[in-house]
N, C-alpha and C. Protein backbone atom coordinates (compact mmCIF):
# COMPACT_ATOMS: atom_id res chain seq x y z
N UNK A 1 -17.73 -12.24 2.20
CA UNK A 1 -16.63 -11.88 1.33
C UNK A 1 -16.39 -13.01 0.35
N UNK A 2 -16.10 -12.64 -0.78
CA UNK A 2 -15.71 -13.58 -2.04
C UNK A 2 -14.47 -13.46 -2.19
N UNK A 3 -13.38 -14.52 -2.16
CA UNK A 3 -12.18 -14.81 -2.08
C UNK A 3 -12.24 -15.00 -3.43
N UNK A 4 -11.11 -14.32 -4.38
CA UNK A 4 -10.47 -14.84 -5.71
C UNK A 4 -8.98 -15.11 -5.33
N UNK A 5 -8.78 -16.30 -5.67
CA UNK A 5 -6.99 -16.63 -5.01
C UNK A 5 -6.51 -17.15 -6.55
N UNK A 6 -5.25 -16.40 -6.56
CA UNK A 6 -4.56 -17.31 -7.94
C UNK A 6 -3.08 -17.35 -7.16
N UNK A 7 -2.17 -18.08 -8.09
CA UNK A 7 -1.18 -18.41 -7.70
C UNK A 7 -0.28 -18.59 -8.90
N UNK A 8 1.03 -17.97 -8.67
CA UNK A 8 2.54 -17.38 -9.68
C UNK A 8 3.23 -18.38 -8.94
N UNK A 9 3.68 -19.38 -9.93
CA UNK A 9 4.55 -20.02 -8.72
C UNK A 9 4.90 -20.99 -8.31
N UNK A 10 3.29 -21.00 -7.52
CA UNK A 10 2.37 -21.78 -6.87
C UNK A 10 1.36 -22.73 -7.05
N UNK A 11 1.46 -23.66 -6.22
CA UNK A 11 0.17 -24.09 -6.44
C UNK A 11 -0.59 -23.75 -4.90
N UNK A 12 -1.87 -23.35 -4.81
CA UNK A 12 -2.81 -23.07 -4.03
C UNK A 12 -3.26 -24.43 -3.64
N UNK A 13 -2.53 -24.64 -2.49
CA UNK A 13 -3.31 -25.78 -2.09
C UNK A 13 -4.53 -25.37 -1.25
N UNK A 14 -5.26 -26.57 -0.89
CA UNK A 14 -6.41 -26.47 0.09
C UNK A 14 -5.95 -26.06 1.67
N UNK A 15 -4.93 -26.34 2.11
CA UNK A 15 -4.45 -25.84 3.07
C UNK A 15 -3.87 -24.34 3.33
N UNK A 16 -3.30 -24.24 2.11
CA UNK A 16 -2.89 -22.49 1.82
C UNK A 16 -4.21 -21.53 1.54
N UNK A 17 -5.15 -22.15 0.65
CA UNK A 17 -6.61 -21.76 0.60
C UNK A 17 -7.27 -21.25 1.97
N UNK A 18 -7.39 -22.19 2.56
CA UNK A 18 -8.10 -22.53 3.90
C UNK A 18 -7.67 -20.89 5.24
N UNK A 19 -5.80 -21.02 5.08
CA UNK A 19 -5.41 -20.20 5.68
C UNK A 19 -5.55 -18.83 5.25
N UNK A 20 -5.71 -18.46 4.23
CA UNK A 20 -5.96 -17.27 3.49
C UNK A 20 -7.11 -16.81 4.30
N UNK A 21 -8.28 -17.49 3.47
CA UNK A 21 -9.55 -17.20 3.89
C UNK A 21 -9.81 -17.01 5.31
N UNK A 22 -9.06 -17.98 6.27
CA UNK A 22 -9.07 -18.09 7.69
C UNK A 22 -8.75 -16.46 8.20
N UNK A 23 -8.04 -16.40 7.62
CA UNK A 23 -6.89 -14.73 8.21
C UNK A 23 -7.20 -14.28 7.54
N UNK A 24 -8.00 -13.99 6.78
CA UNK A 24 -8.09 -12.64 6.08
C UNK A 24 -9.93 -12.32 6.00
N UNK A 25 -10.44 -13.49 6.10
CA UNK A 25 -11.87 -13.84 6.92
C UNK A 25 -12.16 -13.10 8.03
N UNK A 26 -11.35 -13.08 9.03
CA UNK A 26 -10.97 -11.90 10.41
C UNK A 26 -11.48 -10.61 9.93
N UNK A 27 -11.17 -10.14 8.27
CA UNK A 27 -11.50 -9.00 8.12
C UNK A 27 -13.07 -8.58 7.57
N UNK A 28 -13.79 -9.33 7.42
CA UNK A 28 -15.57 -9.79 7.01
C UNK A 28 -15.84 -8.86 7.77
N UNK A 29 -16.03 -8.02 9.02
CA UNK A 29 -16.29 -7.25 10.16
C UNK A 29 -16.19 -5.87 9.57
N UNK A 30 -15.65 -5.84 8.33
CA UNK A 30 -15.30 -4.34 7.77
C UNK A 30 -16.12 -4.26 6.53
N UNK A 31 -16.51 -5.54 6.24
CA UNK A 31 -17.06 -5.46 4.84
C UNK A 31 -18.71 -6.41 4.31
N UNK A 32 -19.08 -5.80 3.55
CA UNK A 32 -20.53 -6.27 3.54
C UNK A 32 -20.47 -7.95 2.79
N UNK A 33 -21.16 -8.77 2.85
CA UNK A 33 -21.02 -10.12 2.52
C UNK A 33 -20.86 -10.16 0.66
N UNK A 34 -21.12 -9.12 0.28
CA UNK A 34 -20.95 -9.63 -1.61
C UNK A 34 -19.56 -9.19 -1.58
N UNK A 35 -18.46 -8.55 -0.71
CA UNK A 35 -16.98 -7.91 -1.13
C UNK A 35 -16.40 -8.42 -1.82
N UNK A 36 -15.51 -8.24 -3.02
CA UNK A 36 -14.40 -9.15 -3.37
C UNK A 36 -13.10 -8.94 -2.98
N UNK A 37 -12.45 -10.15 -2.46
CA UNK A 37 -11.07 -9.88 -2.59
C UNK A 37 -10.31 -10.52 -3.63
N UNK A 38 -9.19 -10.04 -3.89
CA UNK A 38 -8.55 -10.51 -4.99
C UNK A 38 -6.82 -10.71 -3.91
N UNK A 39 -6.42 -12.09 -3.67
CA UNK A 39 -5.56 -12.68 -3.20
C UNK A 39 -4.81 -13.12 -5.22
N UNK A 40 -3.53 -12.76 -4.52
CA UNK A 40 -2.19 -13.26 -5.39
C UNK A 40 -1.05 -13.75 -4.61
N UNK A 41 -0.87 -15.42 -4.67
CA UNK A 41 0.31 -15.77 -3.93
C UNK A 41 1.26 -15.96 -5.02
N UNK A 42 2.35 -15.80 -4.62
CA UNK A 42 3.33 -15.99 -5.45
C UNK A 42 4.66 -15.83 -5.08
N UNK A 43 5.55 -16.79 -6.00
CA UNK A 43 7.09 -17.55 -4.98
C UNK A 43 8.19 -17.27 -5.81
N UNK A 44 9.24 -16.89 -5.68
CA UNK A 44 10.18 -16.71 -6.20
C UNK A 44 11.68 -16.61 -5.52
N UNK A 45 12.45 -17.73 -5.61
CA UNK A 45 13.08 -18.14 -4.74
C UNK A 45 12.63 -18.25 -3.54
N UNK A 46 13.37 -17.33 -2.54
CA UNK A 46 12.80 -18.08 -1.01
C UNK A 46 11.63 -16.85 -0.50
N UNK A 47 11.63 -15.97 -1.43
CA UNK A 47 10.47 -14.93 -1.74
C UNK A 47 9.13 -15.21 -1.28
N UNK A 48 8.24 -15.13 -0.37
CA UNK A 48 6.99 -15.77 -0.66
C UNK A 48 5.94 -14.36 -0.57
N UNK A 49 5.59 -14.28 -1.53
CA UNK A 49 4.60 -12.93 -1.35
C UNK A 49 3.19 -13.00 -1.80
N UNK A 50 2.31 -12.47 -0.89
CA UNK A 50 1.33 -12.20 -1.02
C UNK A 50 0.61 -10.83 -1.19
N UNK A 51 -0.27 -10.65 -2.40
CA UNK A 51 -0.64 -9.23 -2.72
C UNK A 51 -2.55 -9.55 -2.09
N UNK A 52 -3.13 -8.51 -1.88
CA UNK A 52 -4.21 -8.38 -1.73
C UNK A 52 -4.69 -7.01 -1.84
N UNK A 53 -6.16 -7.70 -2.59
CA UNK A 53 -6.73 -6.32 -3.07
C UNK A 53 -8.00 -6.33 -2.98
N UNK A 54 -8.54 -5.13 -2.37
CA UNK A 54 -9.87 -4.97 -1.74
C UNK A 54 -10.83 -3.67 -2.81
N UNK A 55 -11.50 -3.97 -3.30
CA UNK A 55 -12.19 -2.87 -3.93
C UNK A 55 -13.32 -2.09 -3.15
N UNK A 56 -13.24 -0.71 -2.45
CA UNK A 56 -14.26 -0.21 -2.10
C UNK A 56 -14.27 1.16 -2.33
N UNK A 57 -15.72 1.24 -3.28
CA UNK A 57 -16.31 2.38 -3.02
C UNK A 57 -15.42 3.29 -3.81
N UNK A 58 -14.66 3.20 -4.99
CA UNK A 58 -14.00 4.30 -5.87
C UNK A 58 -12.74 4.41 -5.01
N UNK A 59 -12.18 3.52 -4.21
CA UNK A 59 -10.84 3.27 -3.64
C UNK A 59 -10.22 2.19 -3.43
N UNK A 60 -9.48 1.37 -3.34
CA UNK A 60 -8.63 0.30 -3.48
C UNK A 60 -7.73 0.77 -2.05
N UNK A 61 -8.46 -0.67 -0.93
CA UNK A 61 -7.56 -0.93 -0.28
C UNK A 61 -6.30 -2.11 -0.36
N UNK A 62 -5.16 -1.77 -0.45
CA UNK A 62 -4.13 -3.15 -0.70
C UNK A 62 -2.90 -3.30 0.32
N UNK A 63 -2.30 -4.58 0.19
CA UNK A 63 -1.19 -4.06 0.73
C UNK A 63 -0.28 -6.06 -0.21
N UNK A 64 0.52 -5.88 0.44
CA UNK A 64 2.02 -6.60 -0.57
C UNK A 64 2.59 -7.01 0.44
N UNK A 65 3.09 -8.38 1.15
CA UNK A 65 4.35 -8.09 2.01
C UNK A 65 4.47 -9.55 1.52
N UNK A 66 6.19 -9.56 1.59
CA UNK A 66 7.24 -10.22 1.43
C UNK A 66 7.44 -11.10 2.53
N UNK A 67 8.07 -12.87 2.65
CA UNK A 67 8.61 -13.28 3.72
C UNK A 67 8.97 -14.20 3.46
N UNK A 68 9.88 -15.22 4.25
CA UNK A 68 11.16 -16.51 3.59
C UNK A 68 9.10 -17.79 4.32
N UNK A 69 8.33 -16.85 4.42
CA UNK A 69 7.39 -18.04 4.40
C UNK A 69 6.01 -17.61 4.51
N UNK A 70 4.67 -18.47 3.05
CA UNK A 70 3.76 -17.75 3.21
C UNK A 70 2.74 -17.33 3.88
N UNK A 71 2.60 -18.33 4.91
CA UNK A 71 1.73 -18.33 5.81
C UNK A 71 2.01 -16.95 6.41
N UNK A 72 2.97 -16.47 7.07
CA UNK A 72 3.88 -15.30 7.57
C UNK A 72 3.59 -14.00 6.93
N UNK A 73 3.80 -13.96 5.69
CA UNK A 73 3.11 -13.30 4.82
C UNK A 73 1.93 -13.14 4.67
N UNK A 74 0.64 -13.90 4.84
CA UNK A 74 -0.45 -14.11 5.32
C UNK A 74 -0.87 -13.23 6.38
N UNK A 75 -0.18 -13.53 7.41
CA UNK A 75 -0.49 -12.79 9.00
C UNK A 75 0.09 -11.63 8.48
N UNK A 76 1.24 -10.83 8.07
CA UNK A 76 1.58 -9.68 7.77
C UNK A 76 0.70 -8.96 6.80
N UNK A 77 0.04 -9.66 6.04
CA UNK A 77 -1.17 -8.69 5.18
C UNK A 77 -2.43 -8.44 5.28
N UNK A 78 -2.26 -9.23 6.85
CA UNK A 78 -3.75 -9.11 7.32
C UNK A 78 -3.59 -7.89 8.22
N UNK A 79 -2.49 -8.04 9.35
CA UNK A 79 -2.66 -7.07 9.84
C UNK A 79 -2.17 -5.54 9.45
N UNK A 80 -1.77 -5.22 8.31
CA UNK A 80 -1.66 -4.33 7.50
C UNK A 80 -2.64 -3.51 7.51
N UNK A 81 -3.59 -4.65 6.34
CA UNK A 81 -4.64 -3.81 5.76
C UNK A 81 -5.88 -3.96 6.65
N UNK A 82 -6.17 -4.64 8.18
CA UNK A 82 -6.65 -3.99 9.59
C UNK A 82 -6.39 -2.20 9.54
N UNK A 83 -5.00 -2.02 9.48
CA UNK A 83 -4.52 -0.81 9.77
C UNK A 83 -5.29 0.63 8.73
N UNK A 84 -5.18 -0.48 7.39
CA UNK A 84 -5.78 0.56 6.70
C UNK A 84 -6.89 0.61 6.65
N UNK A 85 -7.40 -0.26 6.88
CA UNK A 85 -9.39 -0.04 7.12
C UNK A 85 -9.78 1.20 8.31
N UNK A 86 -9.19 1.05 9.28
CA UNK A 86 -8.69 2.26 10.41
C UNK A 86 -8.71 3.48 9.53
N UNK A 87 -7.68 3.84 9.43
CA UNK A 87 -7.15 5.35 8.19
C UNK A 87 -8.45 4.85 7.42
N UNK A 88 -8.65 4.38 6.62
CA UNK A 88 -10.02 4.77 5.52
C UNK A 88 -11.11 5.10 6.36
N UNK A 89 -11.36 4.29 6.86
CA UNK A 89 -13.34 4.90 8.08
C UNK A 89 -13.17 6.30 8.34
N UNK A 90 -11.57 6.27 9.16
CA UNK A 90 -11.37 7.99 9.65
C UNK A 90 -11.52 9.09 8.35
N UNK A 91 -11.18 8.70 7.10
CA UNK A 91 -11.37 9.61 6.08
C UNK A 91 -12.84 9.47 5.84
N UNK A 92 -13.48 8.55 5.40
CA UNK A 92 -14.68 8.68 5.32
C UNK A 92 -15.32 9.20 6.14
N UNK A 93 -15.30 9.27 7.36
CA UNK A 93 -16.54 9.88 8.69
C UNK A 93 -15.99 11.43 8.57
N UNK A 94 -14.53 11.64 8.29
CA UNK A 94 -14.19 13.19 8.15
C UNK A 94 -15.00 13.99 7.02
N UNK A 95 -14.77 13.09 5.70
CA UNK A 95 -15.29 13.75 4.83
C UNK A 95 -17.10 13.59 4.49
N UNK A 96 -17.40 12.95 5.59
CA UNK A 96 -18.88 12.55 5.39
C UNK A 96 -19.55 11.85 4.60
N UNK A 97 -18.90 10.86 3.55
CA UNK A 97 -18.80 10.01 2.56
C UNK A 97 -19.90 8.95 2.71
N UNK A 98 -20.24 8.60 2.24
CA UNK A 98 -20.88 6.97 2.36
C UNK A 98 -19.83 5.99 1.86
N UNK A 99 -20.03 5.03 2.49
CA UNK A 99 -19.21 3.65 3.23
C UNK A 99 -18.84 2.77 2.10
N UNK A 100 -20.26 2.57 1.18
CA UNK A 100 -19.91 1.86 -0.23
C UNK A 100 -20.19 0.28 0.60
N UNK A 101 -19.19 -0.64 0.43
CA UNK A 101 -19.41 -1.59 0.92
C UNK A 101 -18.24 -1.95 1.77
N UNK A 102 -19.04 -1.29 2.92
CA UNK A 102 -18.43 -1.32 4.49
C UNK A 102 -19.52 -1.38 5.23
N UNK A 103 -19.30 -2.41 6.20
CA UNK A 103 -20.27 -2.67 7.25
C UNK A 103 -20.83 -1.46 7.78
N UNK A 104 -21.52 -0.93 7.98
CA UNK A 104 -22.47 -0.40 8.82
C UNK A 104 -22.14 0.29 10.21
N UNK A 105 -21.93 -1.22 11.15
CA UNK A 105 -21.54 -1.32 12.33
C UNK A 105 -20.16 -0.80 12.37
N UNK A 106 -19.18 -1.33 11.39
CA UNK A 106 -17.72 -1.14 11.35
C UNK A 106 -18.02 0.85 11.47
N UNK A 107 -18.63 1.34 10.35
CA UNK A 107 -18.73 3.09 10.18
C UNK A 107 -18.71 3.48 11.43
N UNK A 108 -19.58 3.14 12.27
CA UNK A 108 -20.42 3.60 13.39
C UNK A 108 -19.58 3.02 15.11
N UNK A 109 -18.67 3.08 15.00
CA UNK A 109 -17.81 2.28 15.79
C UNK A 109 -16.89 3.48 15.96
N UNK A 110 -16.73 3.88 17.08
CA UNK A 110 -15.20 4.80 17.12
C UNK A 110 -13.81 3.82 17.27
N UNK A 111 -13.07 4.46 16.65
CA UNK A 111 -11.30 3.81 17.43
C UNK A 111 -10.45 4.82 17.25
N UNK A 112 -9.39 4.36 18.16
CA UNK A 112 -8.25 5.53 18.30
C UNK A 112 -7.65 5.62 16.99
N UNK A 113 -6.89 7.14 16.90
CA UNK A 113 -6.33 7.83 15.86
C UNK A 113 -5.27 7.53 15.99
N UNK A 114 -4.65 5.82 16.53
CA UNK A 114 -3.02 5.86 16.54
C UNK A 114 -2.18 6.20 15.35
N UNK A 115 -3.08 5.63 14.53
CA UNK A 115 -2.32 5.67 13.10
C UNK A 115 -2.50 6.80 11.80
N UNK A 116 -3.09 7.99 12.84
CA UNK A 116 -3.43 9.16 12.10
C UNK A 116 -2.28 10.41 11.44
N UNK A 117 -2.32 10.18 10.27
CA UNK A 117 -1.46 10.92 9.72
C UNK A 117 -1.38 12.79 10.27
N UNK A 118 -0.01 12.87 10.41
CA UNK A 118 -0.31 14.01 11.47
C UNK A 118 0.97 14.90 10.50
N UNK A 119 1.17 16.36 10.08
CA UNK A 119 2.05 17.11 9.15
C UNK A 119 2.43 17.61 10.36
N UNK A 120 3.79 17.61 10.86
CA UNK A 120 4.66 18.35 11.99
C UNK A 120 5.30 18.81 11.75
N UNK A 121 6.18 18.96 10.10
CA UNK A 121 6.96 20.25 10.10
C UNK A 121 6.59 20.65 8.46
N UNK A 122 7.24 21.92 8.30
CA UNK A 122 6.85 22.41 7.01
C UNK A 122 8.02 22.72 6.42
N UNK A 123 8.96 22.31 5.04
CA UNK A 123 9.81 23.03 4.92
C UNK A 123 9.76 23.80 3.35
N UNK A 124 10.36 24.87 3.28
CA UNK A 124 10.43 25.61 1.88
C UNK A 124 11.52 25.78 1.64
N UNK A 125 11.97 25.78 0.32
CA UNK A 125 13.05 25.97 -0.50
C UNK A 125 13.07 26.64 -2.17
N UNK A 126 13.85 27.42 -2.57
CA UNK A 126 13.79 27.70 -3.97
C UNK A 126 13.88 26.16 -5.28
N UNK A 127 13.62 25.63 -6.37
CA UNK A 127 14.06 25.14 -6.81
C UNK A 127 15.38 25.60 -7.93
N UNK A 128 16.24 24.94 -7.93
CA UNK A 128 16.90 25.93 -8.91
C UNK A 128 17.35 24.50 -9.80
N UNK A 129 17.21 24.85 -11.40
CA UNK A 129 17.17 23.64 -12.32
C UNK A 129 18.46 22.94 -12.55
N UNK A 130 18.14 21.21 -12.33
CA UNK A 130 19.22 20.52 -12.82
C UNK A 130 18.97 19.42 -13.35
N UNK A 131 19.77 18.55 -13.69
CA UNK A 131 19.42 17.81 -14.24
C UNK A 131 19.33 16.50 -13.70
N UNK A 132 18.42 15.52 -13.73
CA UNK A 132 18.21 14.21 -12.83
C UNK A 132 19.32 13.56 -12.58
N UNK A 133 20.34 13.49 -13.46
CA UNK A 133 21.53 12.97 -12.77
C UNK A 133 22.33 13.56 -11.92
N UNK A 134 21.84 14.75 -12.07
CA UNK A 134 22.83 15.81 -10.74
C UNK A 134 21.85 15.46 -9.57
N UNK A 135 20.62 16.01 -9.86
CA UNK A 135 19.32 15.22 -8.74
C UNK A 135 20.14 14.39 -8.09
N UNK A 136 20.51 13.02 -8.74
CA UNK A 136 20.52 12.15 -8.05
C UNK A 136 21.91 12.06 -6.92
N UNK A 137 23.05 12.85 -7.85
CA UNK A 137 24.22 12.72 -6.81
C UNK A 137 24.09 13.80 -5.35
N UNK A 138 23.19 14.84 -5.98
CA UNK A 138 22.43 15.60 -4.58
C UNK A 138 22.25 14.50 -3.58
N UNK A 139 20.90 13.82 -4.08
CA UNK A 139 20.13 12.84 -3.56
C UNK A 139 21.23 12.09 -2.36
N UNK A 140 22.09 11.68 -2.93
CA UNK A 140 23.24 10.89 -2.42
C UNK A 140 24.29 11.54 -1.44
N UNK A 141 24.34 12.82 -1.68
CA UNK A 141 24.98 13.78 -0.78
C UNK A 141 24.36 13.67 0.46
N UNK A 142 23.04 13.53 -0.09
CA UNK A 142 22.22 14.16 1.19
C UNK A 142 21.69 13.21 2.41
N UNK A 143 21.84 11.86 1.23
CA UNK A 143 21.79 10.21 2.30
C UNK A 143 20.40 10.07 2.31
N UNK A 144 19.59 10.83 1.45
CA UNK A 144 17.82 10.59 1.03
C UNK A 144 17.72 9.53 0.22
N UNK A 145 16.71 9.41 0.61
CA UNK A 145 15.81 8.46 -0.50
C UNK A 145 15.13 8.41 -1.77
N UNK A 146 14.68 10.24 -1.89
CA UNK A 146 14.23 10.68 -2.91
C UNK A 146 15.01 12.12 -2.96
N UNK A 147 14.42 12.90 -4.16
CA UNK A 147 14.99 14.01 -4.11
C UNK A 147 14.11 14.81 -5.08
N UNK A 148 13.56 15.85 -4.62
CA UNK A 148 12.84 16.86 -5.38
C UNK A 148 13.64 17.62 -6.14
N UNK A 149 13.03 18.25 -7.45
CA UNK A 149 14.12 19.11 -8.14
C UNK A 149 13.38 19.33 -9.65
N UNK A 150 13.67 20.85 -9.75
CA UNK A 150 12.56 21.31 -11.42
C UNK A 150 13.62 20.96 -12.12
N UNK A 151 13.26 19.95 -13.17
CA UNK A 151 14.31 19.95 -14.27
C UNK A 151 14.90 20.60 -15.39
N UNK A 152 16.13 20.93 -15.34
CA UNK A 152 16.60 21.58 -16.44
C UNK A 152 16.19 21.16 -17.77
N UNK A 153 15.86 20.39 -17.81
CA UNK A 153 15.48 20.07 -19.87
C UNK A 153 13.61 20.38 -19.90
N UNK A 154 13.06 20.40 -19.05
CA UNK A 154 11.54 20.69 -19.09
C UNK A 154 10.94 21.39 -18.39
N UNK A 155 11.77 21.58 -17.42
CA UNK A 155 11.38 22.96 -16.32
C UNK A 155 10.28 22.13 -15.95
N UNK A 156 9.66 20.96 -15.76
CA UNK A 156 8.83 20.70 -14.02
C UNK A 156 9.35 20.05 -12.81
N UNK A 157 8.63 19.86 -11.81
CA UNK A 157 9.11 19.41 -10.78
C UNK A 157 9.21 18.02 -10.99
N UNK A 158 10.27 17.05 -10.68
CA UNK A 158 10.34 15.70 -10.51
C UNK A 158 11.06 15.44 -9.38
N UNK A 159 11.06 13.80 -9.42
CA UNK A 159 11.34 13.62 -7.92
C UNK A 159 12.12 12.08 -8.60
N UNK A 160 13.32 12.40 -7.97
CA UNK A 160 14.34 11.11 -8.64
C UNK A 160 14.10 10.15 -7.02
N UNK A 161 14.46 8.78 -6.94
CA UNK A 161 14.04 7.88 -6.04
C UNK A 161 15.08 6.79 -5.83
N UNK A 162 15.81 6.47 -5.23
CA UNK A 162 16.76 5.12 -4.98
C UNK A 162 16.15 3.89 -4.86
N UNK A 163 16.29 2.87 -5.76
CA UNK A 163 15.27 1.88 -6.11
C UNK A 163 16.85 0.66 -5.76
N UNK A 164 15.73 -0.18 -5.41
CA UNK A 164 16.97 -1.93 -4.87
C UNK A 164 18.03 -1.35 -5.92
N UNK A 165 18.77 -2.53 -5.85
CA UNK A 165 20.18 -2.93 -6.52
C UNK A 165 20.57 -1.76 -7.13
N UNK A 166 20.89 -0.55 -5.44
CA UNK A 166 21.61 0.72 -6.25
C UNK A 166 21.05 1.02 -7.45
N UNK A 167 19.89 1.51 -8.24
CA UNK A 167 19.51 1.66 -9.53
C UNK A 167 18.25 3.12 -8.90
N UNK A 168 18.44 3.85 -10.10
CA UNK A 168 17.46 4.95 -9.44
C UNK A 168 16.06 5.26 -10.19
N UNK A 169 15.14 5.53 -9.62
CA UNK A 169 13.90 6.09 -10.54
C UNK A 169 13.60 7.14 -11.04
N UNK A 170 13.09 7.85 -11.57
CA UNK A 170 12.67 9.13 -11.91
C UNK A 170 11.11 9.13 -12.10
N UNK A 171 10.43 10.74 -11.68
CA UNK A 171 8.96 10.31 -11.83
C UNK A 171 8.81 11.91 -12.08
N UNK A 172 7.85 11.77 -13.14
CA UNK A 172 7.96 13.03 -14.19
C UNK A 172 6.22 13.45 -14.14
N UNK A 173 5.93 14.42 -14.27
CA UNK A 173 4.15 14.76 -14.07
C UNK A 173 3.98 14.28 -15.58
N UNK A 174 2.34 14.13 -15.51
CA UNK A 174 2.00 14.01 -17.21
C UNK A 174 1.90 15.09 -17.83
């Protein structure tokens, strides 16, 4: 694996280097020796976050986590994206795919489906049109997080979202 590390922030020391690669090296077992990863540390206040990004095969495995320390953050994005290498093999061996640049051995390996996405209920409803700011006080009625709803000014489906500092999203098809 080829480590690209930059740093927002930060400076990347040889010791923060070292630990990266160390813990996230653990994950070489999934991936063929030319892989790239693309590591981003970066600090902001007592913020310490680390992004990582794995390119395989016409998919992007990643994950992001937050912590008051980076090393911590480190161990939390390793064992993350463990999790998602899991869920990806299982899609690939379902859909009969080739691996791209994934070990071999890793393909050919069974493991449990703990983390297998499973649909247990189904629900239906009419949409009837309003407008995203009504969306949203729905949304709020309802103590959700998001809220589906065809909009009155364009008639498609959108989905309004409760984003930090009380502030809301909206997400509109193209």
């Amino acid at each position: 694996m080829h480590f690209i590390i930059t740093g927002k922030n930060i400076d990347v020391t040889p010791g923060l280097k070292s630990a990266v690669e160390d813990k996230i090296g653990k994950l070489e077992k999934y991936f063929t020796p030319d892989t790239e990863v693309h590591v981003t540390l970066s600090v902001e206040k007592d913020r310490h976050k680390i992004e990582v990004t794995i390119p395989v095969k016409g998919n992007i495995i990643r994950s992001e986590q937050v912590s008051n320390d980076m090393y911590v953050s480190v161990d939390l994005v390793e064992e993350i994206i463990e999790k998602q290498m899991k869920k990806y093999k299982n899609k690939i061996i379902d859909r009969s795919q080739d691996g791209g640049n994934l070990q071999r051995d890793y393909l050919e390996q069974d493991y449990s489906d703990e983390g297998e996405i499973k649909i247990v209920r189904t629900k239906r409803f009419g949409f009837k049109p309003m407008y995203p700011e009504d969306a949203c006080v729905q949304m709020e009625l309802l103590g959700h997080n998001f809220y589906v709803f065809r909009n009155a000014e364009t008639d498609e489906i959108n989905v309004v979202y409760k984003r930090r500092g009380n502030t809301y999203g909206l997400i509109e098809p193209d």
